[in-house]
Protein backbone atom coordinates (compact mmCIF):
# COMPACT_ATOMS: atom_id res chain seq x y z
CA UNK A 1 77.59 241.49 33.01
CA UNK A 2 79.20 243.59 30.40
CA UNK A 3 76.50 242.24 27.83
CA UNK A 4 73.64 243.23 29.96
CA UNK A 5 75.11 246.86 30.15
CA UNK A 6 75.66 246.83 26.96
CA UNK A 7 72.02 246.13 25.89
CA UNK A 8 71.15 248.90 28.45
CA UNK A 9 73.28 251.44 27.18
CA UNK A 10 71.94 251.18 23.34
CA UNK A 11 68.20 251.51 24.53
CA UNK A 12 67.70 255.42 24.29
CA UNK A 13 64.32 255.46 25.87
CA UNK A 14 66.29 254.00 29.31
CA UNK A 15 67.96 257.49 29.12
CA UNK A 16 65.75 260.16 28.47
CA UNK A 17 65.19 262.25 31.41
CA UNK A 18 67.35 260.40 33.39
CA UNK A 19 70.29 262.06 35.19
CA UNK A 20 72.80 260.84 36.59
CA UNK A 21 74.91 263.03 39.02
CA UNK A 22 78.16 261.19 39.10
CA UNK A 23 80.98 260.26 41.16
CA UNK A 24 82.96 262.22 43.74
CA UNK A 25 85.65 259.77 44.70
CA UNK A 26 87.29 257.21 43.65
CA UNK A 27 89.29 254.98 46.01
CA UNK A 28 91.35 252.06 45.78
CA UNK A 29 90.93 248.99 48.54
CA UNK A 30 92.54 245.82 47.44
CA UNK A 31 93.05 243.29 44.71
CA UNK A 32 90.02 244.82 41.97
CA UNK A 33 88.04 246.51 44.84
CA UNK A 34 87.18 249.97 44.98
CA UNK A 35 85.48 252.33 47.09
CA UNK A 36 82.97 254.75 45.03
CA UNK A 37 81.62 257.94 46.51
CA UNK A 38 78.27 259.34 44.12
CA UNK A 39 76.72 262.87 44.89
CA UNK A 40 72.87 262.03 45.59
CA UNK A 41 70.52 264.67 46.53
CA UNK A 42 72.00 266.33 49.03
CA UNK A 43 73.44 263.77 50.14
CA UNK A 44 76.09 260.68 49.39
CA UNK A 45 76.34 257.20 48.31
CA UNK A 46 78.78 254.88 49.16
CA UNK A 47 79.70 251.09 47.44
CA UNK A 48 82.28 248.48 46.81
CA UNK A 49 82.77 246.99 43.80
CA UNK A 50 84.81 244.20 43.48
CA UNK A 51 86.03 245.20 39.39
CA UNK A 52 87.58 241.08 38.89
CA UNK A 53 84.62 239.37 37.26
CA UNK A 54 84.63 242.47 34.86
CA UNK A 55 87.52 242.99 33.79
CA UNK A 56 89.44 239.00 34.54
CA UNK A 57 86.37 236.94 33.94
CA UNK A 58 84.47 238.83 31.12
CA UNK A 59 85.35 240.39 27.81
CA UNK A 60 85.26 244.24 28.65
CA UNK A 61 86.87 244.77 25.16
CA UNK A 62 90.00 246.27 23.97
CA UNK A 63 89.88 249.52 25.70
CA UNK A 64 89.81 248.07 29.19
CA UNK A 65 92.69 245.86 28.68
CA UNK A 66 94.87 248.01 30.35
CA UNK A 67 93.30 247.69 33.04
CA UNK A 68 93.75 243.91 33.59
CA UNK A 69 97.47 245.43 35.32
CA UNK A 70 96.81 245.96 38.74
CA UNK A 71 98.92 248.43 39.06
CA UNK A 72 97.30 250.30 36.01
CA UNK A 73 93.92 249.84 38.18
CA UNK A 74 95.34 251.09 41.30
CA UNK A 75 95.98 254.38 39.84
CA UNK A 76 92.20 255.31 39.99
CA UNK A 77 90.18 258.72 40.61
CA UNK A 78 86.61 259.23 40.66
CA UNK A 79 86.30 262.69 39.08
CA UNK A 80 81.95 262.67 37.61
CA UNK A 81 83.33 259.80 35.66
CA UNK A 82 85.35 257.06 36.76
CA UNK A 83 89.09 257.76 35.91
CA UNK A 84 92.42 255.79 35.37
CA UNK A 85 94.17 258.57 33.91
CA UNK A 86 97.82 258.42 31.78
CA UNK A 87 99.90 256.28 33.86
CA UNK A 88 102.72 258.00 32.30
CA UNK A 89 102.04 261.72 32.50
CA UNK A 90 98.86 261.65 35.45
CA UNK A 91 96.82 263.65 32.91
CA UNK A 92 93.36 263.01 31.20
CA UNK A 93 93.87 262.84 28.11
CA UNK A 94 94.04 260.23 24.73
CA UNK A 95 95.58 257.41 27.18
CA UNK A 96 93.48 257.61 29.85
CA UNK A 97 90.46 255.22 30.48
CA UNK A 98 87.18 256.57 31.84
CA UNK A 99 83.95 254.67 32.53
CA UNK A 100 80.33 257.06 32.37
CA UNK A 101 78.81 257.30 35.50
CA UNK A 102 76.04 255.84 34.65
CA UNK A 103 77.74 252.53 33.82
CA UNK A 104 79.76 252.45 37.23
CA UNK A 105 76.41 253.00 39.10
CA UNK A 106 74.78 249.88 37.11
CA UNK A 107 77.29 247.78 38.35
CA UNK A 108 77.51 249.04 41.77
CA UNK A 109 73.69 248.89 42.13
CA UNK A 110 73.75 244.96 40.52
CA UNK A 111 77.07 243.65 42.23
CA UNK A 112 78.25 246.53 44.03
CA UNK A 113 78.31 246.13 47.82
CA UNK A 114 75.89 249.30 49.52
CA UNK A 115 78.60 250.57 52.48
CA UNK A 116 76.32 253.99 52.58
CA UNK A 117 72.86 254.47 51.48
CA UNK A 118 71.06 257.75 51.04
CA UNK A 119 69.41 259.61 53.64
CA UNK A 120 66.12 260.84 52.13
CA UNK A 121 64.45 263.85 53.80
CA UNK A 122 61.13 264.35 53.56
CA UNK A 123 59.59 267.73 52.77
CA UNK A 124 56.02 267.90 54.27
């Protein structure tokens, strides 16, 4: 999983013009689960994600170790980026852990689960 992102994320072209609006909420459910509100146009997204097989299963690397803790995990906001800031202090800052936007909506889109899909409206 991580791999396949990570191969995404280094190919520039993938990126250009591409823009991602970001998340709006954050919300914890249960066990690695959360609940992940993204703007859309005019409109929101909602998914699961079940965050185990990332973080338990795979190797995430060192800077998502922290998060292995549930209780660490619990302590979650979405906020354009996905946000676990300073258990500690609350703040955002050098020992807080933040996922782009873009990579939460890769995951969600490949093994999140779709509780709200976009409503498009069509201009004529």
């Amino acid at each position: 999983m991580w791999e396949t992102w990570r191969t995404l994320a280094t190919n520039t072209t993938q990126w250009q013009n591409n823009h991602e609006n970001g998340l709006l909420k954050a919300e914890y459910l249960d066990a690695y689960v959360l609940r992940l509100w993204f703007e859309a146009s005019l409109d929101v997204e909602i998914y699961e994600l079940d965050f185990y097989p990332l973080l338990i299963e795979e190797d995430s690397g060192p800077a998502l170790l922290p998060l292995r803790d549930l209780e660490r995990f619990q302590f979650v906001k979405g906020d354009y980026a996905l946000i676990w800031p300073n258990p500690n202090t609350g703040a955002y800052d050098e020992l807080a852990i933040d996922l782009a936007p873009e990579c939460v909506r890769f995951f969600c889109d490949r093994y999140g689960k779709l509780i709200k899909p976009t409503k498009f409206v069509a201009i004529a």
